[in-house]
C-alpha atoms as a PDB file:
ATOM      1  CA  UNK A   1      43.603 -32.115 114.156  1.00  0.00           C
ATOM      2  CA  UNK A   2      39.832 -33.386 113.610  1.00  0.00           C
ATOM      3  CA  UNK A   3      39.307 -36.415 111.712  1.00  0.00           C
ATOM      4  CA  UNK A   4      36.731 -35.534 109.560  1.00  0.00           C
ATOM      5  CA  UNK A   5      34.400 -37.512 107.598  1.00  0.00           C
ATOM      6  CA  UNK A   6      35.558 -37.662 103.990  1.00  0.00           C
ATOM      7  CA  UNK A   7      33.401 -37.371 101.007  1.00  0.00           C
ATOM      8  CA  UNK A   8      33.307 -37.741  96.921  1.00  0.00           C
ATOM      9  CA  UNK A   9      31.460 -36.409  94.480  1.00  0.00           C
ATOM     10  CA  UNK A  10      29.629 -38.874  92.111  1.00  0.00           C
ATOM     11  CA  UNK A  11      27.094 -39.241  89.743  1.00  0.00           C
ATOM     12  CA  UNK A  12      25.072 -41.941  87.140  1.00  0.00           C
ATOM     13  CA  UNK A  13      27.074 -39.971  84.072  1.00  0.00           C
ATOM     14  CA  UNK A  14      29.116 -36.672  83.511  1.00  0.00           C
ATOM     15  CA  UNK A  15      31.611 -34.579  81.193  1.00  0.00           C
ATOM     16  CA  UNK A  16      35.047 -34.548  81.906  1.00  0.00           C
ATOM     17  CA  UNK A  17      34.774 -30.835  82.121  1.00  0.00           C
ATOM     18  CA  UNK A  18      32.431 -32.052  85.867  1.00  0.00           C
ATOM     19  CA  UNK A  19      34.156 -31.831  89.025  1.00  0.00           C
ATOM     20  CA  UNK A  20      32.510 -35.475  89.375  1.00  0.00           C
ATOM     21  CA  UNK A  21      35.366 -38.502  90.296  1.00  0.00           C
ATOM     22  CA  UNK A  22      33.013 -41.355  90.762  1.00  0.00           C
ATOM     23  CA  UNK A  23      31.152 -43.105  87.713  1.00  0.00           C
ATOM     24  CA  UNK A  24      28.095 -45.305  88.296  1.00  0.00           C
ATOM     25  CA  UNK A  25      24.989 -46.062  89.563  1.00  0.00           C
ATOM     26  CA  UNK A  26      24.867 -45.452  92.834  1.00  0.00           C
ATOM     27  CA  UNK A  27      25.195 -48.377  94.834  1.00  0.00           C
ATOM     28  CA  UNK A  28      28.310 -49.712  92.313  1.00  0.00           C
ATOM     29  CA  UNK A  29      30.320 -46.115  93.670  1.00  0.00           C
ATOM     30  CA  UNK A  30      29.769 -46.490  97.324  1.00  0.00           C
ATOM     31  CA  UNK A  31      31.700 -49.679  96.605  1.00  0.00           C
ATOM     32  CA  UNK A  32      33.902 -47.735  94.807  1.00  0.00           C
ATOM     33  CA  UNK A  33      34.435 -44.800  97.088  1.00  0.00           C
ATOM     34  CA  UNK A  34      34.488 -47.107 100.188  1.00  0.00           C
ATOM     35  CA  UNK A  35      37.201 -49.332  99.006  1.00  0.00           C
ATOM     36  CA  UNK A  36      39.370 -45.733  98.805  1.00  0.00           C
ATOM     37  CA  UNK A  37      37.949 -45.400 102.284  1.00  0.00           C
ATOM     38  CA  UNK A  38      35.837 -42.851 101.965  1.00  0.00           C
ATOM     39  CA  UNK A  39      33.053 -42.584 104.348  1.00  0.00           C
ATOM     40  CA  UNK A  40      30.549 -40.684 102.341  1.00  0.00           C
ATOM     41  CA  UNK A  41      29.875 -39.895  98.169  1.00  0.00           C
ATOM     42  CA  UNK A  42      27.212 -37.056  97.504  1.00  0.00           C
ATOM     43  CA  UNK A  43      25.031 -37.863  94.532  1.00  0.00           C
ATOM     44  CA  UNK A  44      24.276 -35.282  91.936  1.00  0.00           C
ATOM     45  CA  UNK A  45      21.046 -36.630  90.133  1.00  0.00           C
ATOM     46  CA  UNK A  46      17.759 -35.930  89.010  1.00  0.00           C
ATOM     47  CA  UNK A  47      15.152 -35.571  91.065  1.00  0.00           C
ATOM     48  CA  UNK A  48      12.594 -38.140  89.724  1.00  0.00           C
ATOM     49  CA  UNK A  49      14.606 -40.633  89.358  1.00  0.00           C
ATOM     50  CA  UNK A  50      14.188 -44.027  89.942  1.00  0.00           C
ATOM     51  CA  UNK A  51      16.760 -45.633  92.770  1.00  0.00           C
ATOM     52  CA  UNK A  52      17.031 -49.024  94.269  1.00  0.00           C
ATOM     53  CA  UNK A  53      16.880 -47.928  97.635  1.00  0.00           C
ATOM     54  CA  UNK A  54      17.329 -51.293  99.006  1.00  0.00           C
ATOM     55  CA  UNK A  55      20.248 -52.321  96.465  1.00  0.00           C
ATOM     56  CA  UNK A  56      21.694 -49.001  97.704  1.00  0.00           C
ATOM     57  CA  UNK A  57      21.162 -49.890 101.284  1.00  0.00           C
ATOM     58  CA  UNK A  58      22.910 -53.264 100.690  1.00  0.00           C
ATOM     59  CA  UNK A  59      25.952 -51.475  99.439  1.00  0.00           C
ATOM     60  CA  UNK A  60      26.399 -48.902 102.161  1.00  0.00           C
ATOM     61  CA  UNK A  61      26.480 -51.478 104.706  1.00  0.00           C
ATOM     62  CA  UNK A  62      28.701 -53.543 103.263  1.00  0.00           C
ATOM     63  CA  UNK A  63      30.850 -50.981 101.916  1.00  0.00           C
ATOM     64  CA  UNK A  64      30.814 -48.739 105.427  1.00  0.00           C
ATOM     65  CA  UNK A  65      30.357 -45.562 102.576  1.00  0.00           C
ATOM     66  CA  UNK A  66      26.822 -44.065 103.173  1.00  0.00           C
ATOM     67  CA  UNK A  67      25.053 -41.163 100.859  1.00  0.00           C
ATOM     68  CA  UNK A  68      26.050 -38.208 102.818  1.00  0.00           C
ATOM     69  CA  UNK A  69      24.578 -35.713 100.682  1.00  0.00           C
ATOM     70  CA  UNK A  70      22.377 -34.876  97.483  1.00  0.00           C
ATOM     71  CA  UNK A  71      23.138 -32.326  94.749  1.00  0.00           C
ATOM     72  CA  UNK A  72      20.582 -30.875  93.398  1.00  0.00           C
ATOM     73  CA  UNK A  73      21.942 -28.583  90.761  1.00  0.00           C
ATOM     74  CA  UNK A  74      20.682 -30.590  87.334  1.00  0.00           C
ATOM     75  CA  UNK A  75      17.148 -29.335  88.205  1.00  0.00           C
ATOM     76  CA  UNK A  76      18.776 -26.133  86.935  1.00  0.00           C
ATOM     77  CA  UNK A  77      21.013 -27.415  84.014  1.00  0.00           C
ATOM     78  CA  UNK A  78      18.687 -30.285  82.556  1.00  0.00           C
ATOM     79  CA  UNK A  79      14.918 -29.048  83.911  1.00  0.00           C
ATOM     80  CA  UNK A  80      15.498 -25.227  83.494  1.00  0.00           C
ATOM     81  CA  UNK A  81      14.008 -24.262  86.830  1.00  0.00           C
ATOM     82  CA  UNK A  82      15.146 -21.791  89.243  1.00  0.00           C
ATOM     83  CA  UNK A  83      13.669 -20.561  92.422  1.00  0.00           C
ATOM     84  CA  UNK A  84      13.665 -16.510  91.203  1.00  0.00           C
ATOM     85  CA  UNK A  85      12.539 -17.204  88.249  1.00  0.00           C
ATOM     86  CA  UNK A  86       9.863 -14.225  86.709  1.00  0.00           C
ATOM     87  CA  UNK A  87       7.033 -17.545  85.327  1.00  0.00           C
ATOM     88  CA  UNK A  88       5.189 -18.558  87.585  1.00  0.00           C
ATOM     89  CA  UNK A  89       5.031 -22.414  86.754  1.00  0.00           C
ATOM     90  CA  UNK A  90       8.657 -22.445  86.956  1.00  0.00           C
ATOM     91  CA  UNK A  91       9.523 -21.136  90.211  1.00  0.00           C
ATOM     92  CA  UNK A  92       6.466 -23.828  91.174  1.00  0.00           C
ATOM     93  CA  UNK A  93       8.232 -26.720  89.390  1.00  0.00           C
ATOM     94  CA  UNK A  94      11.433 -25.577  91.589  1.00  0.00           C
ATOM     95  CA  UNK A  95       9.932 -25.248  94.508  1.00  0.00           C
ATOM     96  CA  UNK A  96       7.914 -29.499  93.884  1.00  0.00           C
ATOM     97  CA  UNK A  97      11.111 -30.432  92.605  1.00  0.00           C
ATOM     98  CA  UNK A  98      12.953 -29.640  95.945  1.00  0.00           C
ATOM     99  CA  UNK A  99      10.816 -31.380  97.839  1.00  0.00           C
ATOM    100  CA  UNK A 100      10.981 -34.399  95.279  1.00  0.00           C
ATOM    101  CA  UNK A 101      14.855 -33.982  96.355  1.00  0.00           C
ATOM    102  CA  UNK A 102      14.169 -33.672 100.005  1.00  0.00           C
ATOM    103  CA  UNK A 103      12.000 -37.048 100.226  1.00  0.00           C
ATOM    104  CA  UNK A 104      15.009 -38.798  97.872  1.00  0.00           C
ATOM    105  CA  UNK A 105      17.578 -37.830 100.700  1.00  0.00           C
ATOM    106  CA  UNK A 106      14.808 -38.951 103.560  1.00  0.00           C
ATOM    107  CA  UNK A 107      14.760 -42.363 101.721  1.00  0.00           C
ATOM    108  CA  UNK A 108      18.903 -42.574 101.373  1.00  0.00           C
ATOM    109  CA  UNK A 109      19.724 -41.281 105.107  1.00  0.00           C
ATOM    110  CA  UNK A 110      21.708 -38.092 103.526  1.00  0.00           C
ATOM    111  CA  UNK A 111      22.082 -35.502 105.867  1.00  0.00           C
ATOM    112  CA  UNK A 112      20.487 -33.156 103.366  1.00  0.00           C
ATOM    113  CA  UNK A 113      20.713 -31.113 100.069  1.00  0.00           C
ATOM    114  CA  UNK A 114      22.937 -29.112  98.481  1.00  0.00           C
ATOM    115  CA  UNK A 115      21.352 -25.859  96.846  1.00  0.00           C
ATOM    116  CA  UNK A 116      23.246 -23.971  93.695  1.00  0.00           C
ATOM    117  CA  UNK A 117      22.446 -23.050  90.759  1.00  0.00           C
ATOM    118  CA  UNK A 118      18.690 -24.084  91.307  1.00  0.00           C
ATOM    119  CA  UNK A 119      18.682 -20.926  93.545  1.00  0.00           C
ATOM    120  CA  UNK A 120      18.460 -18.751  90.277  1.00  0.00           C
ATOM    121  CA  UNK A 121      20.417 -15.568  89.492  1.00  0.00           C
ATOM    122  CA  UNK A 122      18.813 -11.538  89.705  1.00  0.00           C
ATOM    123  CA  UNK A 123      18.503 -11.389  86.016  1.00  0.00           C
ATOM    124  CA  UNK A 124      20.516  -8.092  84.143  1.00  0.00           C
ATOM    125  CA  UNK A 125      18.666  -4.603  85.435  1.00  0.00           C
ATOM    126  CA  UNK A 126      16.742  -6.612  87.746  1.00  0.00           C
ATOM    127  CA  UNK A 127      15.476  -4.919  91.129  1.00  0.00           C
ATOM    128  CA  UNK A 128      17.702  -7.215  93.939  1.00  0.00           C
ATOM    129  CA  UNK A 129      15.942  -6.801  96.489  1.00  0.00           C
ATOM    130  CA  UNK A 130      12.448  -8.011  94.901  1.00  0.00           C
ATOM    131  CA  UNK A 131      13.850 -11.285  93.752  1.00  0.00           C
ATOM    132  CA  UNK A 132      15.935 -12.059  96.763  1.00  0.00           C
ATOM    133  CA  UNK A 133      12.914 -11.799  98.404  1.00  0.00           C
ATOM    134  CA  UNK A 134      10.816 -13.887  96.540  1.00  0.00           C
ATOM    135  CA  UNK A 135      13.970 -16.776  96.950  1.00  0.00           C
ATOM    136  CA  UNK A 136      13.716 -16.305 100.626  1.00  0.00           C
ATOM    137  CA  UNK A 137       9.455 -16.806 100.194  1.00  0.00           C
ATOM    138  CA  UNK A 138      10.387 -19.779  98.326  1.00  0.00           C
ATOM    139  CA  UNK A 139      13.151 -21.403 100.624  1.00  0.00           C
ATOM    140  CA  UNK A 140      10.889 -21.091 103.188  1.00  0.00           C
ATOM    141  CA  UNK A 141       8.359 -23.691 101.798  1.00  0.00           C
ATOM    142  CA  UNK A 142      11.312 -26.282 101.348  1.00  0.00           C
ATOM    143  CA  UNK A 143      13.225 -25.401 104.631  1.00  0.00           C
ATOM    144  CA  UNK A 144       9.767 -25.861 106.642  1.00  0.00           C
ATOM    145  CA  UNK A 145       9.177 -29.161 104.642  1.00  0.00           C
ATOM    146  CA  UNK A 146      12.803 -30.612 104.916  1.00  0.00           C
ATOM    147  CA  UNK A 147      12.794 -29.729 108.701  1.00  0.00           C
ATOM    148  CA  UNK A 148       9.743 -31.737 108.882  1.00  0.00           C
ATOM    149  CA  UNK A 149      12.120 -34.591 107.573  1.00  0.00           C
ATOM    150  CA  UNK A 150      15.008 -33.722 108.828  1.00  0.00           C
ATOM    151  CA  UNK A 151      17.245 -32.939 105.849  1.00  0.00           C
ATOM    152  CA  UNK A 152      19.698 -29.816 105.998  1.00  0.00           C
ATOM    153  CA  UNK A 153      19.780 -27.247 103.050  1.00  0.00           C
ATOM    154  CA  UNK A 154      22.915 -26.057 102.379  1.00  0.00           C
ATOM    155  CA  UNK A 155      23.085 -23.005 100.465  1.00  0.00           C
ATOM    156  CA  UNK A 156      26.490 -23.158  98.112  1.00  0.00           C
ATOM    157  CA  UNK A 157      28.660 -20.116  97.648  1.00  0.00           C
ATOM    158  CA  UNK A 158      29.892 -20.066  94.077  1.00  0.00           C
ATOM    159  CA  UNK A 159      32.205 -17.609  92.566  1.00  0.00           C
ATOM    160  CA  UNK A 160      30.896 -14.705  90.194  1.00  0.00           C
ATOM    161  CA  UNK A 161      31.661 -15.873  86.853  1.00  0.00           C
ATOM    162  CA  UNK A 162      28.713 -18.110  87.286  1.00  0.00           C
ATOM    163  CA  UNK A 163      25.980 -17.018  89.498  1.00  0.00           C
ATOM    164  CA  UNK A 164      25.381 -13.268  90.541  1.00  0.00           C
ATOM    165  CA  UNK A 165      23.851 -14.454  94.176  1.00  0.00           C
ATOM    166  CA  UNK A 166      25.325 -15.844  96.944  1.00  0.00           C
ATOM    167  CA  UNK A 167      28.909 -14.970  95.345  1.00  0.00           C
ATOM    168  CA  UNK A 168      30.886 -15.051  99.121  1.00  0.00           C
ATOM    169  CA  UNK A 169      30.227 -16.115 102.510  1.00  0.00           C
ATOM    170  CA  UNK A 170      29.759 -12.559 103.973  1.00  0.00           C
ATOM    171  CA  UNK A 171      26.679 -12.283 101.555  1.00  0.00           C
ATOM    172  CA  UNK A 172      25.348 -15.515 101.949  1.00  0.00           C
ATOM    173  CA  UNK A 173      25.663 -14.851 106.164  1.00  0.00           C
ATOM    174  CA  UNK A 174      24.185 -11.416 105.991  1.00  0.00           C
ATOM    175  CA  UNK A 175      20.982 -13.392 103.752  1.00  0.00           C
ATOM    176  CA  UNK A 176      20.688 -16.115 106.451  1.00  0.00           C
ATOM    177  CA  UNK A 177      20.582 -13.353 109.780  1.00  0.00           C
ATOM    178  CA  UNK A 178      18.677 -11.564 107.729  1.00  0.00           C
ATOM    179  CA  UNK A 179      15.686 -14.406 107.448  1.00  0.00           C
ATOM    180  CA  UNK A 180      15.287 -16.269 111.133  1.00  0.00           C
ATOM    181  CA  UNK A 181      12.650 -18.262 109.677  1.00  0.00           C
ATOM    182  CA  UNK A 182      15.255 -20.124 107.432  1.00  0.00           C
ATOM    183  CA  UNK A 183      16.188 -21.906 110.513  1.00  0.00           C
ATOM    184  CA  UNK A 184      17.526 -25.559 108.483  1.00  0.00           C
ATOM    185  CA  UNK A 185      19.161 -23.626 105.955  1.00  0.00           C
ATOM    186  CA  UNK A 186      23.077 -23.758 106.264  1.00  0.00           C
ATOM    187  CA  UNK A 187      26.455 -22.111 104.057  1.00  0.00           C
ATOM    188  CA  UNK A 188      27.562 -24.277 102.446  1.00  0.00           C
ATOM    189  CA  UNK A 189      31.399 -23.116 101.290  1.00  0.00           C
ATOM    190  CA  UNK A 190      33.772 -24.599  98.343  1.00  0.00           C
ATOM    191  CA  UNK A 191      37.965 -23.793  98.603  1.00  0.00           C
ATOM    192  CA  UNK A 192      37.755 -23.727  94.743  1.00  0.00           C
ATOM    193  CA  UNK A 193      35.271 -20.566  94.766  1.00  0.00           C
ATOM    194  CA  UNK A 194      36.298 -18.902  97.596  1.00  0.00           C
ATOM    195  CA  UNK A 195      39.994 -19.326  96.193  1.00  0.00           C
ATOM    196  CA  UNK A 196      38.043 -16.808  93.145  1.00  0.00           C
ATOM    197  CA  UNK A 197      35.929 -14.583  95.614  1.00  0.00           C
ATOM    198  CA  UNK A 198      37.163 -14.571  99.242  1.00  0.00           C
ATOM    199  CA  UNK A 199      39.553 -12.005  99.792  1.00  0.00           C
ATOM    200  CA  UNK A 200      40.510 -14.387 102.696  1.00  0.00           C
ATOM    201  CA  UNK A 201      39.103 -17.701 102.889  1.00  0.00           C
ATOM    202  CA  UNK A 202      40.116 -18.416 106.572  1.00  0.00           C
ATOM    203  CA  UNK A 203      37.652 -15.244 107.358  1.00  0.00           C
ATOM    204  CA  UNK A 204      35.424 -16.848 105.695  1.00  0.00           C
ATOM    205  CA  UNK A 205      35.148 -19.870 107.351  1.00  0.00           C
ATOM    206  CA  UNK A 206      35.271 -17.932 110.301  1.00  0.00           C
ATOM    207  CA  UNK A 207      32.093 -15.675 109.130  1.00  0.00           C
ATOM    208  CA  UNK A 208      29.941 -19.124 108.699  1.00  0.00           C
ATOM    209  CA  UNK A 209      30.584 -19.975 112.497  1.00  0.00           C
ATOM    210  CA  UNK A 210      27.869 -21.970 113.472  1.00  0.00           C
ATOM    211  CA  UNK A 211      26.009 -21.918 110.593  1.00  0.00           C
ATOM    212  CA  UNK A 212      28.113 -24.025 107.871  1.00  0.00           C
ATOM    213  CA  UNK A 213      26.897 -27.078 106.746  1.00  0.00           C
ATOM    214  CA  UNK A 214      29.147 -28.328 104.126  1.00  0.00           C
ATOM    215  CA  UNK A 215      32.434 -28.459 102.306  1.00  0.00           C
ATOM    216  CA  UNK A 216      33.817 -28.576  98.917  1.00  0.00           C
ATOM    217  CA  UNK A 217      37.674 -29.111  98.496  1.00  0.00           C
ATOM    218  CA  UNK A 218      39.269 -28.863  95.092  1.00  0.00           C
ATOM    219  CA  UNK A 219      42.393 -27.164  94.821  1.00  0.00           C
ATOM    220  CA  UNK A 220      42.947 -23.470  92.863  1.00  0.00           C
ATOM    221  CA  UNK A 221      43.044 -25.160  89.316  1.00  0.00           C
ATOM    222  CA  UNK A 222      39.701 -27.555  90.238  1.00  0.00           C
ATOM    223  CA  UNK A 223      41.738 -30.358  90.337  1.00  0.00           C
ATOM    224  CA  UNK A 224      42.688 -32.546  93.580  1.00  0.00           C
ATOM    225  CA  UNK A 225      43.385 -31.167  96.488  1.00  0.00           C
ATOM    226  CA  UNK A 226      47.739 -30.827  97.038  1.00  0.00           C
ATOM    227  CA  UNK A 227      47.850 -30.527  93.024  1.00  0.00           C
ATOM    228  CA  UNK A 228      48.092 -26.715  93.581  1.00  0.00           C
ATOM    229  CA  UNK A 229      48.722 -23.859  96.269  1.00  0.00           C
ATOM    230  CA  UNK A 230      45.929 -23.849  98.228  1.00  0.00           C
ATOM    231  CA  UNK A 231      46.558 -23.646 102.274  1.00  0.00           C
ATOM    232  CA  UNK A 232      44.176 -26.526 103.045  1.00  0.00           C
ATOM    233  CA  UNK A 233      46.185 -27.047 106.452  1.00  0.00           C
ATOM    234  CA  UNK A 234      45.011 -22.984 107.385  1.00  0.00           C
ATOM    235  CA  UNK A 235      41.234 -23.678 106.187  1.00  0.00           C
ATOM    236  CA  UNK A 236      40.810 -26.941 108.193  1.00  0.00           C
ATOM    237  CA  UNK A 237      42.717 -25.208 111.309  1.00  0.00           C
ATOM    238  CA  UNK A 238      39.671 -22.775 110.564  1.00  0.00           C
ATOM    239  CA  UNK A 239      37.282 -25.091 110.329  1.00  0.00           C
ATOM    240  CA  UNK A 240      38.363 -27.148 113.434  1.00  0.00           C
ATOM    241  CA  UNK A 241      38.502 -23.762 115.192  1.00  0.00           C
ATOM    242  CA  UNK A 242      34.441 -22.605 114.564  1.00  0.00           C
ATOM    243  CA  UNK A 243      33.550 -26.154 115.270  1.00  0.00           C
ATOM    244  CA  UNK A 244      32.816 -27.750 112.068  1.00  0.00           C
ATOM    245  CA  UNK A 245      31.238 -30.922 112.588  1.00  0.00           C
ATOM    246  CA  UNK A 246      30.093 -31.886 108.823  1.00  0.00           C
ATOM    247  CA  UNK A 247      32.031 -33.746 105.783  1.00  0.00           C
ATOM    248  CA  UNK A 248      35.423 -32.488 103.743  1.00  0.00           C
ATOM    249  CA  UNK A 249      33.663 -33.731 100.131  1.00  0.00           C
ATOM    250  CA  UNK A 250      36.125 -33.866  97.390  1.00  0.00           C
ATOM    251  CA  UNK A 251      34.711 -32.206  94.197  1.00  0.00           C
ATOM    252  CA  UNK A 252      36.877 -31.864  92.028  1.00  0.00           C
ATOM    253  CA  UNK A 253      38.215 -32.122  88.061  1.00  0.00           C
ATOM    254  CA  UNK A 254      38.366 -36.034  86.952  1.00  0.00           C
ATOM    255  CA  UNK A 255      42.194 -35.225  86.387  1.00  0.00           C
ATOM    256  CA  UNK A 256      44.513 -37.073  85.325  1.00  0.00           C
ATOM    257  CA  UNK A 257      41.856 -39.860  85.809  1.00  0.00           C
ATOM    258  CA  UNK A 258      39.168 -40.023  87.705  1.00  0.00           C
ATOM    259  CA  UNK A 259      41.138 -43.060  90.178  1.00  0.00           C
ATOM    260  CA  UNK A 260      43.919 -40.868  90.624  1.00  0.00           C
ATOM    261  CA  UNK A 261      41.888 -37.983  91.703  1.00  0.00           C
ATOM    262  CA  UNK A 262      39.915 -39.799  94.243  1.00  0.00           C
ATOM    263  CA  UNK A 263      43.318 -41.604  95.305  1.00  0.00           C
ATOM    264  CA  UNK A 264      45.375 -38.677  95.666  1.00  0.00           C
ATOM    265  CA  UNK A 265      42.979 -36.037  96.644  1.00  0.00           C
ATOM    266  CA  UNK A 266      41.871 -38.703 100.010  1.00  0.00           C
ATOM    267  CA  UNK A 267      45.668 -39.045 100.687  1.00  0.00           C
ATOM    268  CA  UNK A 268      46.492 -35.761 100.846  1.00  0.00           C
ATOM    269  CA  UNK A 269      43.458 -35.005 103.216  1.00  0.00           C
ATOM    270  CA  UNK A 270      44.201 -37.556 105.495  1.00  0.00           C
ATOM    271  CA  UNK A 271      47.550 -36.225 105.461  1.00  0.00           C
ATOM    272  CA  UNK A 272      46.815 -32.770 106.466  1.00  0.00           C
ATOM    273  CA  UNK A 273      44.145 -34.447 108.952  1.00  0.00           C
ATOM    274  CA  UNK A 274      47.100 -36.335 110.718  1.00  0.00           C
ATOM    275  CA  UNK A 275      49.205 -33.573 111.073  1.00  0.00           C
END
């Protein structure tokens, strides 16, 4: 099977109730993450803050763990900004603080962005079609620019009991056909939500042929992947079979410890990876 590049979810601070395993500043969990041995952590941070690029740098080399990705969903939680949104200043503020994320992951080397709940939802009685199309206006000024850079956006499919857009991969597809000029904009699929809202996940990975650009693993219950009954073995024979060329990023519960997690969930990747 394809050896895969293997990822981690960290961050500077987060709840217990986060699917976030490494703790730290960012240079301190590439160490961290590298000495597990894995190749890559995506960062979820703000997106004017202040990083020692150089300290960070430093640590990739000599840790052989690089920032593969940026998450940019705490523009949503913390700043309140969406790209749908009705007020004018704050689908503006969405749309400058993408780009704030897109130079942040120019300046690390990530491969790009991840976009979720910063996408906004079609608020209750709202016409769908009105403010999808105002999100596809608005990813179009941060595809063009992040092109221009050359950092991905990858568009995250998250189950229905949080978001009421982009809920499966056959809707998040049909969007991306349905708007050519979002030509750097990628799915960007998670086994914990499509374990909620794919009546078939290997389909799934199937219907993003070509066009996926990232991968969340977490097992049914959000914790590590093997702690539950996921098929991981069927989804990566999917994903080895459409091609997929882009990291497995753990994301999962910090349970029973955040170590463990990390430890276990890498094992049991590499596992399945070896066959």
């Amino acid at each position: 099977m394809k050896q895969w590049k293997i990822a981690v979810s960290s961050a500077d601070a987060a709840p217990l109730t986060a699917p976030i395993l490494m703790i730290g500043d960012v240079a301190s969990n590439l160490k961290k993450a590298g000495a597990l041995g894995f190749q890559a952590i995506e960062v979820h941070t703000r997106e004017d803050v202040e990083l020692d690029y150089d300290g960070i740098a430093k640590a990739a080399a000599e840790s052989g763990c690089k920032v593969g990705m940026v998450i940019t969903g705490r523009l949503n939680t913390e700043g309140k900004c969406d790209l749908m949104s009705d007020i004018p200043y704050i689908t503006k503020a969405a749309v400058d603080g993408m780009m704030q994320y897109v130079d942040m992951a120019e300046k690390l080397g990530a491969e790009g962005l991840v976009i979720g709940w910063v996408k906004g939802n079609v608020p209750a009685g709202g016409d769908r079609a009105k403010y999808m199309a105002r999100l596809a206006h608005n990813f179009k000024i941060i595809n063009d620019y992040a092109k221009a850079k050359n950092v991905k956006l990858n568009i995250e499919v998250i189950n229905r009991y949080e978001v009421n857009v982009f809920t499966t991969a056959e809707e998040t597809m049909s969007f991306l056909e349905a708007h050519p000029e979002l030509d750097n904009c990628y799915a960007h699929l998670d086994t914990f939500h499509m374990n909620i809202d794919e009546c078939d996940p290997v389909a799934a990975i199937r219907r993003c042929k070509g066009r996926l650009g990232y991968f969340h693993l977490a097992d049914n219950s959000r914790w590590y992947p093997g702690s539950g009954q996921l098929d991981f073995k069927a989804q990566f024979e999917a994903l080895e079979e459409i091609g997929y060329d882009g990291y497995l990023s753990i994301e999962c519960l910090p349970r029973p410890t955040h170590e463990e997690a990390a430890a276990k969930g890498i094992a049991y990747v590499k596992k399945i990876m070896q066959g």
